[in-house]
C-alpha atoms as a PDB file:
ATOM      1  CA  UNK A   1     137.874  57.071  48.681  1.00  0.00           C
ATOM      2  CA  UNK A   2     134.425  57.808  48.372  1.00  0.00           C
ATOM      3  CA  UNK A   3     131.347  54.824  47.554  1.00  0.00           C
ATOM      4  CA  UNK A   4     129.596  55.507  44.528  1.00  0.00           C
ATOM      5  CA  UNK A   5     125.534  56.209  45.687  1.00  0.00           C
ATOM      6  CA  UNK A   6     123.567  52.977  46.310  1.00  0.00           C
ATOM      7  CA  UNK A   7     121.061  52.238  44.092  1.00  0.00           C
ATOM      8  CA  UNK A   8     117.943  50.516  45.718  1.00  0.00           C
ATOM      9  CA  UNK A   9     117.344  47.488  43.156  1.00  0.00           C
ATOM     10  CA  UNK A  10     114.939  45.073  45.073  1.00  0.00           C
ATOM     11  CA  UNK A  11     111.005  44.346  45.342  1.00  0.00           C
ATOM     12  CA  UNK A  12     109.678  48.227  45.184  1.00  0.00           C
ATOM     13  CA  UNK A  13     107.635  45.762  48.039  1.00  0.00           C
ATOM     14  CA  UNK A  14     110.479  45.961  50.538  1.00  0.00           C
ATOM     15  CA  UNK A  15     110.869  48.895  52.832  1.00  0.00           C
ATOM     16  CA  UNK A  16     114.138  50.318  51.666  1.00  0.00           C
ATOM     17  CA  UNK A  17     114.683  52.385  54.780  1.00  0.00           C
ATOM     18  CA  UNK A  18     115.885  49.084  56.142  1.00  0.00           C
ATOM     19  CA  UNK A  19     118.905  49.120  54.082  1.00  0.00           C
ATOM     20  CA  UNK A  20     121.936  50.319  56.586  1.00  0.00           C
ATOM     21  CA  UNK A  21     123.856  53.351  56.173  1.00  0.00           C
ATOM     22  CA  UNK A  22     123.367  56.799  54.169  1.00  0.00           C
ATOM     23  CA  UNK A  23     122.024  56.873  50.527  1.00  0.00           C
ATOM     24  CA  UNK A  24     123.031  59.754  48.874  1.00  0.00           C
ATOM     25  CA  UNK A  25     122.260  60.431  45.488  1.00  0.00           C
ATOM     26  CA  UNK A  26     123.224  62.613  42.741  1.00  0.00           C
ATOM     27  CA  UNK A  27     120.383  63.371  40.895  1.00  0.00           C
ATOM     28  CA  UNK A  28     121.672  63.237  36.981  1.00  0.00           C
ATOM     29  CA  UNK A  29     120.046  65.570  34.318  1.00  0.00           C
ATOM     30  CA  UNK A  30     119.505  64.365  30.799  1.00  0.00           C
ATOM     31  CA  UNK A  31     119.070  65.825  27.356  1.00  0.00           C
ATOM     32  CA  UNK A  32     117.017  65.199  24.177  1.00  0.00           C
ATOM     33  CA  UNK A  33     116.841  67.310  21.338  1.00  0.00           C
ATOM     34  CA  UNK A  34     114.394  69.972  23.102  1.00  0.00           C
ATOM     35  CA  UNK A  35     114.115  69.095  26.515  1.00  0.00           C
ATOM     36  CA  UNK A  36     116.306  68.798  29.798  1.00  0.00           C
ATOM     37  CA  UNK A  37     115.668  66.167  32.169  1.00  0.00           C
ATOM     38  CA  UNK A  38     116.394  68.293  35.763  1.00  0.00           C
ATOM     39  CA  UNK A  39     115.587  67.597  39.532  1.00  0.00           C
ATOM     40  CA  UNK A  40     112.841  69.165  40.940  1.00  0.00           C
ATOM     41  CA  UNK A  41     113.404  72.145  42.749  1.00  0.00           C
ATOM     42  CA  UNK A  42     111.814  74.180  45.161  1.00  0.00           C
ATOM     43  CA  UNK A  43     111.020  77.202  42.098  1.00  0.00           C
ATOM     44  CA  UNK A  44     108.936  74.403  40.079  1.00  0.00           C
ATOM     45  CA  UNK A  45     106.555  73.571  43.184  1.00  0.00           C
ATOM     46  CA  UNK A  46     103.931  76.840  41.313  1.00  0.00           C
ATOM     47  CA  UNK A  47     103.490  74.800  37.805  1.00  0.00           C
ATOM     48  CA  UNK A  48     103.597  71.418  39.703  1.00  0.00           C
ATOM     49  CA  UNK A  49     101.007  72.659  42.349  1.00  0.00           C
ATOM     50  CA  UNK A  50      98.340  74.380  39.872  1.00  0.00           C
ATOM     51  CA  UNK A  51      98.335  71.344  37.661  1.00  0.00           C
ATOM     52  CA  UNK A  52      97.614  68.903  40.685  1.00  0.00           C
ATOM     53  CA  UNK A  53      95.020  71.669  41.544  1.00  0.00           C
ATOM     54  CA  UNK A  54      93.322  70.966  38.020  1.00  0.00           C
ATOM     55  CA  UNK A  55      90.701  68.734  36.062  1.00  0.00           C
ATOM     56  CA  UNK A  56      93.727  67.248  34.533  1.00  0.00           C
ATOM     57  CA  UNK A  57      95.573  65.135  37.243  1.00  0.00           C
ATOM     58  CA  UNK A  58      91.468  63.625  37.945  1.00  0.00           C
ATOM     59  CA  UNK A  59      93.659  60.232  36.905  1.00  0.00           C
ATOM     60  CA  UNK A  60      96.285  61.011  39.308  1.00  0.00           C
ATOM     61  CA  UNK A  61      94.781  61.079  42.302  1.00  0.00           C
ATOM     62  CA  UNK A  62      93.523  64.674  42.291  1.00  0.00           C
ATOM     63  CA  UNK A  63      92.939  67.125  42.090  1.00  0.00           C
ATOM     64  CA  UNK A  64      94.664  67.877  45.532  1.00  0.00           C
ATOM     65  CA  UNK A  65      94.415  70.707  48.176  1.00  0.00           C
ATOM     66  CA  UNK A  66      97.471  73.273  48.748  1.00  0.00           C
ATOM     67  CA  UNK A  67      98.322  70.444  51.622  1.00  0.00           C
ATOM     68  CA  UNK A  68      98.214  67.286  49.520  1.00  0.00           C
ATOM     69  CA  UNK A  69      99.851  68.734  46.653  1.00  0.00           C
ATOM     70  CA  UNK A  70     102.873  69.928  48.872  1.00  0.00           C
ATOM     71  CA  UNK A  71     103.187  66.844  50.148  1.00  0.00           C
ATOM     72  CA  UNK A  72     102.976  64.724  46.727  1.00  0.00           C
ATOM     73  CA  UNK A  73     105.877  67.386  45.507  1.00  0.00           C
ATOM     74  CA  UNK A  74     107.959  66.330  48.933  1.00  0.00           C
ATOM     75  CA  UNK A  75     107.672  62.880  48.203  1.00  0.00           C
ATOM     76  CA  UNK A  76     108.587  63.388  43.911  1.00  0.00           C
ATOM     77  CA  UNK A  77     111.937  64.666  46.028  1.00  0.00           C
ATOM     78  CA  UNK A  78     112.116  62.257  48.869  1.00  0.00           C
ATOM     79  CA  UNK A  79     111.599  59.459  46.646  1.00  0.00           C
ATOM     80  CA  UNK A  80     115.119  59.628  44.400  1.00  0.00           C
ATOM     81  CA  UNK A  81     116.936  59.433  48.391  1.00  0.00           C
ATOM     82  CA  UNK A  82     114.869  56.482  49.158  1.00  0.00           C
ATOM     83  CA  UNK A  83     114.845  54.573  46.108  1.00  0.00           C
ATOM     84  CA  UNK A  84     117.882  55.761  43.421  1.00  0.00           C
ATOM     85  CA  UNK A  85     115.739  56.519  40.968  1.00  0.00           C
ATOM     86  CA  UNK A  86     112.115  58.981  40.766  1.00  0.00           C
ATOM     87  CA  UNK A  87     110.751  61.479  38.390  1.00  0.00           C
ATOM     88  CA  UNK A  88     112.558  64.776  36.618  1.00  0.00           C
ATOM     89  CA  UNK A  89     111.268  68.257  36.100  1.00  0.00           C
ATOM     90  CA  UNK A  90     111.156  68.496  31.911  1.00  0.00           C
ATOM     91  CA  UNK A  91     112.283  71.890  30.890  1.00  0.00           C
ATOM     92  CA  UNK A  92     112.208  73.569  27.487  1.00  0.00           C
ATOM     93  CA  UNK A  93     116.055  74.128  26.663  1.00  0.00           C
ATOM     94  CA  UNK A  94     115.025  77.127  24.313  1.00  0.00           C
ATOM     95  CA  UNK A  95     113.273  78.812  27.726  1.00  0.00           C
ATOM     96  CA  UNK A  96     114.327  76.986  30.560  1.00  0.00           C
ATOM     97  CA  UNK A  97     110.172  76.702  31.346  1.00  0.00           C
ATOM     98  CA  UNK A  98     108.918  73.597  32.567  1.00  0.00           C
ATOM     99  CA  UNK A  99     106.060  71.694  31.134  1.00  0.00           C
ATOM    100  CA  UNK A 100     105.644  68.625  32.806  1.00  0.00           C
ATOM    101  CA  UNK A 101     107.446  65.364  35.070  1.00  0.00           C
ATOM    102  CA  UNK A 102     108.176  62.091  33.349  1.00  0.00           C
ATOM    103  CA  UNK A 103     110.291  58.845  35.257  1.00  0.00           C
ATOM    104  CA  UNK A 104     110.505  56.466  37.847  1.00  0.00           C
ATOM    105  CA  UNK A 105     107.790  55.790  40.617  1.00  0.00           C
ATOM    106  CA  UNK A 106     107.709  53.026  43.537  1.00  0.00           C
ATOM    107  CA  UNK A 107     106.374  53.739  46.437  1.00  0.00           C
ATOM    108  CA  UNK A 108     106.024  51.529  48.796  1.00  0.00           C
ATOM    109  CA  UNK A 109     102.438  49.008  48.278  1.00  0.00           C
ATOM    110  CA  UNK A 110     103.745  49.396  44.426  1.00  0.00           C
ATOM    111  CA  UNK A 111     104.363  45.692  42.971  1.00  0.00           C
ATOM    112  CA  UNK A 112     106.527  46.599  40.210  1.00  0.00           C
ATOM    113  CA  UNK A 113     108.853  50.024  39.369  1.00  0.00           C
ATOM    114  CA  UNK A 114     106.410  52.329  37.175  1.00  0.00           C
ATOM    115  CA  UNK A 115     107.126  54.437  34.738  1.00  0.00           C
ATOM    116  CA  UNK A 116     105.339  57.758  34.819  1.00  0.00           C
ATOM    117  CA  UNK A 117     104.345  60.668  33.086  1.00  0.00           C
ATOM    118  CA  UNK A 118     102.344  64.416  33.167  1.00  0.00           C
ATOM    119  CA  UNK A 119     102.353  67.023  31.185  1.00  0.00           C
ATOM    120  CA  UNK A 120     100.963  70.847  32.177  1.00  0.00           C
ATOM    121  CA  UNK A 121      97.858  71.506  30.888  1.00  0.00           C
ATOM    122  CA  UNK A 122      98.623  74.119  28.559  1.00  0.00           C
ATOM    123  CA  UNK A 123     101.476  72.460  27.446  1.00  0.00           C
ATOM    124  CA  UNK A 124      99.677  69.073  26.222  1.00  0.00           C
ATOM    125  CA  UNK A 125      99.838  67.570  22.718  1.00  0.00           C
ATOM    126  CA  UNK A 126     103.390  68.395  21.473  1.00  0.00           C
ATOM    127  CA  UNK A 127     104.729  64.874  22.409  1.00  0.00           C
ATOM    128  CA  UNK A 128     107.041  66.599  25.251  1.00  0.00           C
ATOM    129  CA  UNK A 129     105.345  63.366  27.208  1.00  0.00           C
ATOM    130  CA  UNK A 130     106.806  60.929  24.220  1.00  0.00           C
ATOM    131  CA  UNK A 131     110.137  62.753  24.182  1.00  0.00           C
ATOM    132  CA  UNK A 132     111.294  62.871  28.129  1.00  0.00           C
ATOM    133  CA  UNK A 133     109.555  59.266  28.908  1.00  0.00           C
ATOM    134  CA  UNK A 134     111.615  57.897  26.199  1.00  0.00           C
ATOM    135  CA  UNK A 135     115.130  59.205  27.390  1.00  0.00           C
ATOM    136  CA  UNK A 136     114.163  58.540  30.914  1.00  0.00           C
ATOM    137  CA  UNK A 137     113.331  54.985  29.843  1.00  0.00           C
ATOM    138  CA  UNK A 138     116.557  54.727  28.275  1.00  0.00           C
ATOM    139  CA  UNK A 139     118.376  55.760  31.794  1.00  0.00           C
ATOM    140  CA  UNK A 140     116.999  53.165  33.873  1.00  0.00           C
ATOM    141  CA  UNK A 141     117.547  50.944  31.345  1.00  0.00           C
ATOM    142  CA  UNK A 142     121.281  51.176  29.860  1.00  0.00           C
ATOM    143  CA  UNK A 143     122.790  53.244  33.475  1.00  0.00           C
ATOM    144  CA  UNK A 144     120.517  51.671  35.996  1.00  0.00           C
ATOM    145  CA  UNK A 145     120.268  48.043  35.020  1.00  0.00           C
ATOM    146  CA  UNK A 146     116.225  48.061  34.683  1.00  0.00           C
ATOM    147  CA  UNK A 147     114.776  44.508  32.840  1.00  0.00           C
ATOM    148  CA  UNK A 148     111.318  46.024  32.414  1.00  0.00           C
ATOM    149  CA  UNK A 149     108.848  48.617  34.043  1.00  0.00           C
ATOM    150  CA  UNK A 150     105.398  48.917  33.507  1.00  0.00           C
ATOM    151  CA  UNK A 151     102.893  51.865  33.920  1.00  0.00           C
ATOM    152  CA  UNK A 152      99.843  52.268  36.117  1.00  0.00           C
ATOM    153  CA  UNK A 153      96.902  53.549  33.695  1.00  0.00           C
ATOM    154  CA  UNK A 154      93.743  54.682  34.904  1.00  0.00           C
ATOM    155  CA  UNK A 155      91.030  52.503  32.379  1.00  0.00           C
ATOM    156  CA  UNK A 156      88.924  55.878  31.326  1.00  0.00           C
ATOM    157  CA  UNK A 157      92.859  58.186  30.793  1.00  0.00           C
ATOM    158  CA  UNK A 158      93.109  57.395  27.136  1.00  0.00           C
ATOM    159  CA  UNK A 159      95.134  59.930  26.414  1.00  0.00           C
ATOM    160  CA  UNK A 160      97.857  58.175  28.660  1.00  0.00           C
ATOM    161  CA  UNK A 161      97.343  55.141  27.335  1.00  0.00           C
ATOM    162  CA  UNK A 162      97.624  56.240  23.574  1.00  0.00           C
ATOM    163  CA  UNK A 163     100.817  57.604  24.600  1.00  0.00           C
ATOM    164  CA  UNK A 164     101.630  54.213  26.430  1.00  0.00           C
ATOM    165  CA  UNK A 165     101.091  52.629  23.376  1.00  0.00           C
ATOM    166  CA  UNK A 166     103.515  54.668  21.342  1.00  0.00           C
ATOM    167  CA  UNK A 167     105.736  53.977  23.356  1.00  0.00           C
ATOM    168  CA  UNK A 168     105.563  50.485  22.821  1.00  0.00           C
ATOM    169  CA  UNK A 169     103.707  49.118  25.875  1.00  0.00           C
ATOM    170  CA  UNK A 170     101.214  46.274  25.735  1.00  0.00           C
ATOM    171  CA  UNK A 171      98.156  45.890  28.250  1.00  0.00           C
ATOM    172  CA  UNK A 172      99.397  43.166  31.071  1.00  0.00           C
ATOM    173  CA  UNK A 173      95.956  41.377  32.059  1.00  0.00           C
ATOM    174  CA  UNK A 174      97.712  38.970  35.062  1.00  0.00           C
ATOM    175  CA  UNK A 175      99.585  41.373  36.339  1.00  0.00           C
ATOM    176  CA  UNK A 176      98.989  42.825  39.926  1.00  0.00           C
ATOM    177  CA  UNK A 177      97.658  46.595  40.203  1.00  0.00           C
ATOM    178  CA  UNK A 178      97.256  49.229  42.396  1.00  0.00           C
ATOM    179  CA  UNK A 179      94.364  51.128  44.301  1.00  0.00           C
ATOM    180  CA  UNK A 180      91.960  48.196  44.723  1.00  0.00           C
ATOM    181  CA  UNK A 181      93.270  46.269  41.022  1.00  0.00           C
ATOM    182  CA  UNK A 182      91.479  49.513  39.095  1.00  0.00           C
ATOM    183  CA  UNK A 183      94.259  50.184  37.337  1.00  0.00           C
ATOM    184  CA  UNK A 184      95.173  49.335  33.776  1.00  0.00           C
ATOM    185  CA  UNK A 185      99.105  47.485  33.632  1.00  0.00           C
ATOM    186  CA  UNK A 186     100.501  48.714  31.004  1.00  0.00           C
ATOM    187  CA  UNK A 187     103.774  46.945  30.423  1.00  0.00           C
ATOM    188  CA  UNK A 188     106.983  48.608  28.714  1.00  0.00           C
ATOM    189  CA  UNK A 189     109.382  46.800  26.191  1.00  0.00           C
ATOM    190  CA  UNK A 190     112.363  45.159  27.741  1.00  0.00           C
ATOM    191  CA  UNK A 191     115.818  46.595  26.406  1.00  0.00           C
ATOM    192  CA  UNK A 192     116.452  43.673  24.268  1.00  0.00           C
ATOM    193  CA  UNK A 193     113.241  44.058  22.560  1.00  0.00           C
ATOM    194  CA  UNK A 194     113.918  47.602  21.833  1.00  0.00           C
ATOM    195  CA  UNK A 195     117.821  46.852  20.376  1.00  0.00           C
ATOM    196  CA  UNK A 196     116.422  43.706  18.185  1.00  0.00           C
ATOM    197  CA  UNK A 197     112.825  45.149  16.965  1.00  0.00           C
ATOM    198  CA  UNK A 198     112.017  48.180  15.005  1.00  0.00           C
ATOM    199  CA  UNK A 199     110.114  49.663  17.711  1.00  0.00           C
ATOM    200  CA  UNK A 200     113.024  52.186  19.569  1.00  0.00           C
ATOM    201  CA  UNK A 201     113.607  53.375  15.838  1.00  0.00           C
ATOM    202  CA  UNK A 202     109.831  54.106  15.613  1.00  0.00           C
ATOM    203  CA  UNK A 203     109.360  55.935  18.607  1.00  0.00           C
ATOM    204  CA  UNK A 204     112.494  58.050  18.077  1.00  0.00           C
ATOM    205  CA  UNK A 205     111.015  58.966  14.214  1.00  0.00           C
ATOM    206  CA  UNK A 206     107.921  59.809  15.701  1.00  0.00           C
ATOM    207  CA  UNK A 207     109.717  62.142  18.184  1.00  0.00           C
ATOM    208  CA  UNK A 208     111.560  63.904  15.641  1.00  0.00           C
ATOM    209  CA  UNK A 209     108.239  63.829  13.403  1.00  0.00           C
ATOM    210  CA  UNK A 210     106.352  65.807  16.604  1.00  0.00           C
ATOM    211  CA  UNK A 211     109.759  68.483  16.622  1.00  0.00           C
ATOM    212  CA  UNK A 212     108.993  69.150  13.319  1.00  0.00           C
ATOM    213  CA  UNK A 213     106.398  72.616  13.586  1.00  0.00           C
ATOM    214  CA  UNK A 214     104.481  71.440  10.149  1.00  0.00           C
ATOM    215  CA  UNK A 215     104.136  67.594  11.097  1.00  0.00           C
ATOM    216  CA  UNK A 216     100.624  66.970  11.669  1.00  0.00           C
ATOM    217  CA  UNK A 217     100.577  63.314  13.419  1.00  0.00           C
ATOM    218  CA  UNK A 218      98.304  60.630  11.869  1.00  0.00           C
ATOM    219  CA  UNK A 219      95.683  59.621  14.629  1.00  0.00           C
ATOM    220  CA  UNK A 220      96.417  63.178  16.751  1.00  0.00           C
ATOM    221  CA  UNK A 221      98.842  64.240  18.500  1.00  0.00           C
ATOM    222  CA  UNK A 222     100.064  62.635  21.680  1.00  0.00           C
ATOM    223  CA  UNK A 223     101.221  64.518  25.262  1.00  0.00           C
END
């Protein structure tokens, strides 16, 4: 009879490659309303590639050479065998297009599991960011056992951290960053304060309010 896939659940600090014996894992896909959660594949590398290329991954590290960029899209793959968790392609389930990555991140110097997000640049402001972080959230929380997450913000990436707010996060001041302590800890709910606040119910009206094609959000729009 066949394991079930381990599921790397230390300190993102450990080196998980020290963990004996295969780690295989099934990559799951997930739904919302308008958007499947899929694993990237090799026919998404051209979106993921020309947005790394552009002004808008500046707070991500880029924009990166052809090199760089192949190598970041390697590791977004790599990283759900080595850890049991990373980030999904976000497709449109009315095209099938994609239009961004949103979910788990830890590679190894990172003190905490992050939770991240980006959106193409031509597909920005129609809360595709809001919708896929949410459900991935929910994963690693109810079907992976997660207590918490938090999300590295570069200070100056506002839109990122309007859209960390929304989702409920709160700025973590004694918490340890990354890259020198530059970035901004932005720390997500726990579960229980989702279940037992009104704060998962306002997210998921503020989703459906960014579905609807006449809702124009109060305070702009958010990725």
């Amino acid at each position: 009879m066949s394991q079930p896939p381990e599921i790397f659940t230390g300190n993102p600090l450990e080196n998980p490659l020290t963990v004996p014996g295969p780690r295989p894992v099934t990559i799951p896909t997930l739904e919302t309303k308008r958007l499947r959660l899929e694993p990237p594949a090799p026919e998404d590398y051209p979106n993921f590639k020309a947005t790394f290329a552009s002004y808008r991954s500046r707070f991500m590290g880029g924009p990166l050479n052809p090199y760089e960029s192949w190598m970041l899209y390697a590791a977004e793959i790599g990283h759900w065998q080595i850890r049991g968790f990373g980030m999904w392609m976000i497709h449109l389930k009315e095209t099938g297009e994609t239009v961004g990555m949103a979910g788990g991140w830890a590679p190894a110097g990172w003190p905490e599991r992050e939770i991240a997000w980006i959106i193409w640049p031509e597909k920005a402001g129609k809360g595709f960011a809001l919708e896929a972080t949410d459900r991935a959230r929910r994963y690693f929380y109810h079907d992976q056992g997660w207590e918490g997450a938090v999300s590295y913000l570069d200070p100056y990436d506002l839109s990122s951290i309007k859209l960390a707010e929304r989702l409920g996060c709160t700025k973590d001041k004694e918490a340890p960053s990354i890259g020198n302590d530059e970035a901004a800890v932005y720390r997500h709910p726990s579960l229980e304060t989702l279940r037992t606040t009104q704060l998962g119910d306002g997210i998921a009206l503020e989703i459906e309010h960014h579905i609807d094609p006449i809702f124009k959000p109060k305070g702009g729009t958010v990725d």
